[in-house]
C-alpha atoms as a PDB file:
ATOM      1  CA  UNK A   1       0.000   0.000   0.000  1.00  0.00           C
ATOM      2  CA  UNK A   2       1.184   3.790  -0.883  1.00  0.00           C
ATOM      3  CA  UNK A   3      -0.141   6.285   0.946  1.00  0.00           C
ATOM      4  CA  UNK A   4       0.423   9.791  -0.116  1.00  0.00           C
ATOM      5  CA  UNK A   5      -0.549  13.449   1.057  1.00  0.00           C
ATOM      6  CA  UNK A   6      -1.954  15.183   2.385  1.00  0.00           C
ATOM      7  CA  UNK A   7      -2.921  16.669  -0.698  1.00  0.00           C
ATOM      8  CA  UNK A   8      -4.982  19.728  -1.774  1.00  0.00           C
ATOM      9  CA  UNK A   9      -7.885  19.337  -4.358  1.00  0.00           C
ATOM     10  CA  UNK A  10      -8.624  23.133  -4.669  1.00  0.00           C
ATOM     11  CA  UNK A  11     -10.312  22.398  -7.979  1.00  0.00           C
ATOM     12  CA  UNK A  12     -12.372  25.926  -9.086  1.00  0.00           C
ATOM     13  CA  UNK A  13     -13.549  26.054 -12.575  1.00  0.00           C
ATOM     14  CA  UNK A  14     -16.058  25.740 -14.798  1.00  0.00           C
ATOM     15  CA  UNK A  15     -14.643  21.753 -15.738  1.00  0.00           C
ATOM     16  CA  UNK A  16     -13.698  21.230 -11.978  1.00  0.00           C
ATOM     17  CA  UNK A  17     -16.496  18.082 -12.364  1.00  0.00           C
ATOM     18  CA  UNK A  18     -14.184  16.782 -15.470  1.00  0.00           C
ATOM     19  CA  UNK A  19     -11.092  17.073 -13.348  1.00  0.00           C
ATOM     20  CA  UNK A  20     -11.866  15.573  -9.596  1.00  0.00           C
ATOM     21  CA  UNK A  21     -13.041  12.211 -11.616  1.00  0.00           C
ATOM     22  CA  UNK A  22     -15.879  11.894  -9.301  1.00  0.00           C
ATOM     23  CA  UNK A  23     -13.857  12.398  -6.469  1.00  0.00           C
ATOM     24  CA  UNK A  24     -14.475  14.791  -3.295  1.00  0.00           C
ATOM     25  CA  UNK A  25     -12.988  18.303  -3.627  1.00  0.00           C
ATOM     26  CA  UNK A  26     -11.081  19.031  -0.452  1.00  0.00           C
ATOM     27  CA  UNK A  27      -8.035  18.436   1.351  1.00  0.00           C
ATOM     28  CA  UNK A  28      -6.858  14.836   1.922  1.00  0.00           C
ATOM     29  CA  UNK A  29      -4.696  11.325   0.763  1.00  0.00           C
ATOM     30  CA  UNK A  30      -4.511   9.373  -1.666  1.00  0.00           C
ATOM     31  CA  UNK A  31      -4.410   5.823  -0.663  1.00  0.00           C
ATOM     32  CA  UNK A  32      -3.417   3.570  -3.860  1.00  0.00           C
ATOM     33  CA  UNK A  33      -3.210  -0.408  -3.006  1.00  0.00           C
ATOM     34  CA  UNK A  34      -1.449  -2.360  -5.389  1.00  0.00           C
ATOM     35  CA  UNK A  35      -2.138  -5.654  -6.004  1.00  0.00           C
ATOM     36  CA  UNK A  36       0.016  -8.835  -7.219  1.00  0.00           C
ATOM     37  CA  UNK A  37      -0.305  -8.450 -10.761  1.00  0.00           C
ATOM     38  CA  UNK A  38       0.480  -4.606 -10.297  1.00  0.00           C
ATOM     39  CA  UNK A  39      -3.357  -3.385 -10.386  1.00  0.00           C
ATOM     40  CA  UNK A  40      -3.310  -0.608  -8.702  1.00  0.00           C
ATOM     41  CA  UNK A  41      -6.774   0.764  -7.077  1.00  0.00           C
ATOM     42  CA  UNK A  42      -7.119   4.869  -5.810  1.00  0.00           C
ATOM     43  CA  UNK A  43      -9.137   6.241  -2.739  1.00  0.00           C
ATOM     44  CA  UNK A  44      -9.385   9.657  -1.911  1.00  0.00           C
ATOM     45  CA  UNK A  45      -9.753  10.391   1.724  1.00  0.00           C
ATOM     46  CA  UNK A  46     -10.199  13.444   3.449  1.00  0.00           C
ATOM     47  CA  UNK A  47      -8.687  14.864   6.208  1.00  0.00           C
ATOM     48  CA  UNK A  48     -10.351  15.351   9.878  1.00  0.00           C
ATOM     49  CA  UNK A  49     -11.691  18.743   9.739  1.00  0.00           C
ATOM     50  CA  UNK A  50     -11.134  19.323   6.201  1.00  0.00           C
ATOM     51  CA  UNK A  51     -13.623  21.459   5.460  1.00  0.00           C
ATOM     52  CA  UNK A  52     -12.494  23.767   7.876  1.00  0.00           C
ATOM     53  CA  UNK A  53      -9.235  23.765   6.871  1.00  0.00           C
ATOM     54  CA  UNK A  54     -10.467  24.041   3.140  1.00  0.00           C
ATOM     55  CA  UNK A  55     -12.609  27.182   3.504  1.00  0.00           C
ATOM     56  CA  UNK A  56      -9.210  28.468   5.325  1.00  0.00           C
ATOM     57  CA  UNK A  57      -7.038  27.824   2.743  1.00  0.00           C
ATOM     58  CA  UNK A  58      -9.865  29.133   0.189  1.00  0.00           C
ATOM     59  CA  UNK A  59     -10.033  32.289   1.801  1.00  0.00           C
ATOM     60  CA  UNK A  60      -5.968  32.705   2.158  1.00  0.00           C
ATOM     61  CA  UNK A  61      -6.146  32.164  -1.729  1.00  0.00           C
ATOM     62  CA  UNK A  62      -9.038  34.768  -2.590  1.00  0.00           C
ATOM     63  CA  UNK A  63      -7.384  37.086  -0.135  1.00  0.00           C
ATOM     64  CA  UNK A  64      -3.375  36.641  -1.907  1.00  0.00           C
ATOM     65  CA  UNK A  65      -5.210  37.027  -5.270  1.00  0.00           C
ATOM     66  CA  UNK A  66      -7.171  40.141  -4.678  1.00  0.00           C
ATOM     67  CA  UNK A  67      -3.638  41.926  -3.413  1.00  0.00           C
ATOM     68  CA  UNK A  68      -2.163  40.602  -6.093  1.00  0.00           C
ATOM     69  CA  UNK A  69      -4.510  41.789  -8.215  1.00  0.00           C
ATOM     70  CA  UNK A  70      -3.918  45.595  -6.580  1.00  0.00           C
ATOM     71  CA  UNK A  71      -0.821  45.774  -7.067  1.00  0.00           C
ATOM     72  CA  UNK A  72      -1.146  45.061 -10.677  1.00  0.00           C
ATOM     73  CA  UNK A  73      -3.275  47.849 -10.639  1.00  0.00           C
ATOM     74  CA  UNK A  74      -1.162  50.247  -8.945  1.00  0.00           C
ATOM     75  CA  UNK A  75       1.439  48.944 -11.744  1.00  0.00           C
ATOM     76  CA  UNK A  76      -0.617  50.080 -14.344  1.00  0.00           C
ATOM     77  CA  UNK A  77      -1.685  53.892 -12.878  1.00  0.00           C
END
């Protein structure tokens, strides 16, 4: 068994449902278990008190972007 992570699924646009593969958007690991003929099967898990610490991150992104985005502005004056 490989277990990786955690991981961040922070998957916003308009084909975020193309990209997750079915899989929960959030914050977690990937568990892959690979078998004897080396099949190898995926689960996403998520993290205790992910969606907490998803909004958080969420809003820490909006929040670097929209500064970001000012001083581009302020650039361009």
């Amino acid at each position: 068994m490989i277990v990786t992570g955690p991981l961040s699924m922070n998957l916003h646009s308009s084909i975020s449902h193309e990209l997750s593969n079915g899989e929960v958007n959030g914050i977690g690991m990937r568990i892959v278990d690979v078998g004897q003929k080396g099949e190898l099967k995926h689960k996403w898990t998520l993290l205790d008190n992910e969606e907490e610490i998803f909004e958080h991150a969420i809003a820490c992104c909006e929040r670097q972007l929209m500064s970001e985005e000012k001083l581009v502005d302020a650039l361009i004056k």
